[in-house]
N, C-alpha and C. Protein backbone atom coordinates (compact mmCIF):
# COMPACT_ATOMS: atom_id res chain seq x y z
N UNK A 1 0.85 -1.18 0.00
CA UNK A 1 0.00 0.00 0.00
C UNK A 1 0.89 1.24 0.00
N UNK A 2 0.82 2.61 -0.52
CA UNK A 2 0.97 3.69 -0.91
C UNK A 2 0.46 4.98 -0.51
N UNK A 3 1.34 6.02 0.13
CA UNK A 3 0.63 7.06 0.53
C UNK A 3 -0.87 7.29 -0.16
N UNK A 4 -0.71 7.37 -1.15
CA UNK A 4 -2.13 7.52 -2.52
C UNK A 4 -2.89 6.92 -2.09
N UNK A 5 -2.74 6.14 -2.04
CA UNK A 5 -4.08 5.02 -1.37
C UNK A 5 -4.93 5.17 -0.31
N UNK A 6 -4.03 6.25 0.66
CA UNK A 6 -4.87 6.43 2.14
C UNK A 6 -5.19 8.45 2.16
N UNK A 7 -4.75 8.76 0.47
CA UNK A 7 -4.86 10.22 0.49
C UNK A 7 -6.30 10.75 -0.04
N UNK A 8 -7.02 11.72 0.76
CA UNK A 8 -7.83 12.34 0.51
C UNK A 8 -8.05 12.81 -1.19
N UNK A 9 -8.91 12.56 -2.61
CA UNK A 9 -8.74 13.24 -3.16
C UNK A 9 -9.20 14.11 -3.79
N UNK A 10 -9.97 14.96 -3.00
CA UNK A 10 -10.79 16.50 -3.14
C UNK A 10 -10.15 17.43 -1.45
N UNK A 11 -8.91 17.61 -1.79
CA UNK A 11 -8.31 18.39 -0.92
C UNK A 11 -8.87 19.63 -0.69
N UNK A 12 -9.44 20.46 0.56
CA UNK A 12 -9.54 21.54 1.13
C UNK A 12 -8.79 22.41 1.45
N UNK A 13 -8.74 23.70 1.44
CA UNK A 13 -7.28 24.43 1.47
C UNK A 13 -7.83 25.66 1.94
N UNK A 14 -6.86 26.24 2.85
CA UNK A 14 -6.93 27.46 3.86
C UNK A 14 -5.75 28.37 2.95
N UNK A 15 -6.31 29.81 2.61
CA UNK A 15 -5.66 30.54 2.72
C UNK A 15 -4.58 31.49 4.05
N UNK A 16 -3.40 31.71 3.88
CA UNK A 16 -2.87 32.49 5.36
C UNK A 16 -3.40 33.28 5.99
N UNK A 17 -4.17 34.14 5.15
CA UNK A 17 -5.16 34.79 6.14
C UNK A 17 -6.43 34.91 6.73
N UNK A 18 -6.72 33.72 6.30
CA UNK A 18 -8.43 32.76 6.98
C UNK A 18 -7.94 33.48 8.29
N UNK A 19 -9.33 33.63 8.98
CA UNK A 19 -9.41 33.54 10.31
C UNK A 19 -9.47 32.06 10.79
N UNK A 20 -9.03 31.86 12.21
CA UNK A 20 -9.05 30.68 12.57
C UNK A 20 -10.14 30.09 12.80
N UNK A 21 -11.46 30.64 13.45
CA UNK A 21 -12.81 30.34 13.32
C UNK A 21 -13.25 29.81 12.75
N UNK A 22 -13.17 30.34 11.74
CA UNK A 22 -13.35 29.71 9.94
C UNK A 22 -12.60 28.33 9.90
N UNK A 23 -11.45 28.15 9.78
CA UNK A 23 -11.16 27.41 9.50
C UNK A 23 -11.32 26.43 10.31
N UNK A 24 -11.51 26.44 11.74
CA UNK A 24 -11.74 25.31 12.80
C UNK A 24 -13.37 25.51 12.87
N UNK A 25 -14.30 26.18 11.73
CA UNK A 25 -15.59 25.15 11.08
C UNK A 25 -15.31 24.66 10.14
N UNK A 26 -14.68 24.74 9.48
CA UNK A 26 -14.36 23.95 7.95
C UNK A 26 -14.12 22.68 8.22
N UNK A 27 -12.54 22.60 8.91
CA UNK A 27 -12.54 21.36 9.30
C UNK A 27 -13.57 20.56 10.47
N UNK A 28 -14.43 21.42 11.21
CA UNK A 28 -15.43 20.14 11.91
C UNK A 28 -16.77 19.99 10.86
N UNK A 29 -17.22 20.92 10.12
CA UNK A 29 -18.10 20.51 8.77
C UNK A 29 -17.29 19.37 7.96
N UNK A 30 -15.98 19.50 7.88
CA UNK A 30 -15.48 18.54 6.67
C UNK A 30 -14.97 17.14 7.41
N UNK A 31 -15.08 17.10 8.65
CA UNK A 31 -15.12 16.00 9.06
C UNK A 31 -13.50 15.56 8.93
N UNK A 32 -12.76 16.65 9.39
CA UNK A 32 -11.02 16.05 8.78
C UNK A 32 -10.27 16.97 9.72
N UNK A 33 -8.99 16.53 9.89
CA UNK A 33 -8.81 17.17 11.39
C UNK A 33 -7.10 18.14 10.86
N UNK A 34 -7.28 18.18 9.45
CA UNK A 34 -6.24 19.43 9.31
C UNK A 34 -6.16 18.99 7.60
N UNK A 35 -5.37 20.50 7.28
CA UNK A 35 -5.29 20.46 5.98
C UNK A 35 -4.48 22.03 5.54
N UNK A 36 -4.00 21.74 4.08
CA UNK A 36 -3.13 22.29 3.59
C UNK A 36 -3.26 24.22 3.96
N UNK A 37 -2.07 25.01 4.24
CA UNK A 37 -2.71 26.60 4.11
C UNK A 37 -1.61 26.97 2.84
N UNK A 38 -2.32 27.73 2.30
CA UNK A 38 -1.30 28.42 1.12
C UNK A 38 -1.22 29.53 0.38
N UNK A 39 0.22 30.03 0.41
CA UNK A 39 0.37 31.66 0.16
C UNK A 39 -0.95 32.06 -0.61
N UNK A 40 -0.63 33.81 -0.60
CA UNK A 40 -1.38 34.39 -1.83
C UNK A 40 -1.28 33.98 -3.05
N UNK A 41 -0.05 33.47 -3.71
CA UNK A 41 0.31 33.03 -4.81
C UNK A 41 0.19 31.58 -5.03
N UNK A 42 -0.23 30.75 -3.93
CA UNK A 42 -1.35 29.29 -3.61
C UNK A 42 0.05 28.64 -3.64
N UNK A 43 1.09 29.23 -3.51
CA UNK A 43 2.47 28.20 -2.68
C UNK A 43 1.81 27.73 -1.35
N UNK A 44 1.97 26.52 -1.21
CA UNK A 44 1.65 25.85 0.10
C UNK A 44 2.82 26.51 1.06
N UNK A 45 2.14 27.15 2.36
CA UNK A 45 2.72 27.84 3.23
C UNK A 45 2.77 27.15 4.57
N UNK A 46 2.09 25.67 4.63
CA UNK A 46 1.73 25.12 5.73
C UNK A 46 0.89 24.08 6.03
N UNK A 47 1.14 23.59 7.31
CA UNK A 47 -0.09 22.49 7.27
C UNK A 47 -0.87 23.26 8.96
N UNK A 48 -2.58 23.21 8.36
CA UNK A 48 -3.17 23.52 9.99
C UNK A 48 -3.69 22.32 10.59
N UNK A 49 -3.99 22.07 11.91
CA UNK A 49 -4.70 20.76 12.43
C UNK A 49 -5.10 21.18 13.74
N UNK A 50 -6.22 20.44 13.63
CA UNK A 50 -7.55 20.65 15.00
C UNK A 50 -6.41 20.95 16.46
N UNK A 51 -5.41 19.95 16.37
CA UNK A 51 -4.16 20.20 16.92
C UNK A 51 -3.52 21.70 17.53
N UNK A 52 -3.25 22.05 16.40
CA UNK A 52 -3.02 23.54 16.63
C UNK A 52 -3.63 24.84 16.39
N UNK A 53 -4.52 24.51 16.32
CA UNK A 53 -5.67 25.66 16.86
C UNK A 53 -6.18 25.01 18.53
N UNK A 54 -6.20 23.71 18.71
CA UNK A 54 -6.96 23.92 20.30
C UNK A 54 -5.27 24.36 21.20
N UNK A 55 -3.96 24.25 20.94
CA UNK A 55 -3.02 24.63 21.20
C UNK A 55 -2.93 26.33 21.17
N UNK A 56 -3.88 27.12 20.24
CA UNK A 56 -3.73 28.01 20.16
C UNK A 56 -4.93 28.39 21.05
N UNK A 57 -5.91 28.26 20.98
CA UNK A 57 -6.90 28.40 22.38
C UNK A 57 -6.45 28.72 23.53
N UNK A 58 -5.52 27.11 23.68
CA UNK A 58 -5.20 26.87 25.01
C UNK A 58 -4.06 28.00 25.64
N UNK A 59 -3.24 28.54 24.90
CA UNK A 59 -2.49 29.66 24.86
C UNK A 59 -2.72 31.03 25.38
N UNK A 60 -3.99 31.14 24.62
CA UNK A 60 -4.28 32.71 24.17
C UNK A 60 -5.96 32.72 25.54
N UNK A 61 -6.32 31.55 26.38
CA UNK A 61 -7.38 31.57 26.90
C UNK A 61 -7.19 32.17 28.40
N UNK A 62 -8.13 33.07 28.86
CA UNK A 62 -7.93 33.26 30.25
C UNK A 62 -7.73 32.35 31.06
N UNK A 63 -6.89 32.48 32.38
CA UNK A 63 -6.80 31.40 33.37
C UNK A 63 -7.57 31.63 34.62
């Protein structure tokens, strides 16, 4: 078996300047727990995941 084989193929994609909101509904509507972000010029700039946005929550949340 082959990466290909276990790859998504109607990929979703975040621009860099999505708000994070947005994008942490995208991915719980799309049922997928991260996915590609990419420049203005659609160079892939990154990968986001449910991961690091609740990391970023957890950061930025009152104590």
């Amino acid at each position: 078996m082959k990466i290909q084989d276990a790859m998504e193929k109607e990929v979703i994609k975040f621009q860099i300047d999505d708000r994070i909101i947005d994008v942490a509904g995208s991915l719980r509507e799309n049922k997928i727990s991260g996915a590609p972000v990419v420049d203005k010029e659609g160079k892939l700039a990154g990968i986001i995941s449910e991961g690091d946005i609740m990391r970023l929550i957890e950061v930025h949340s009152p104590t």
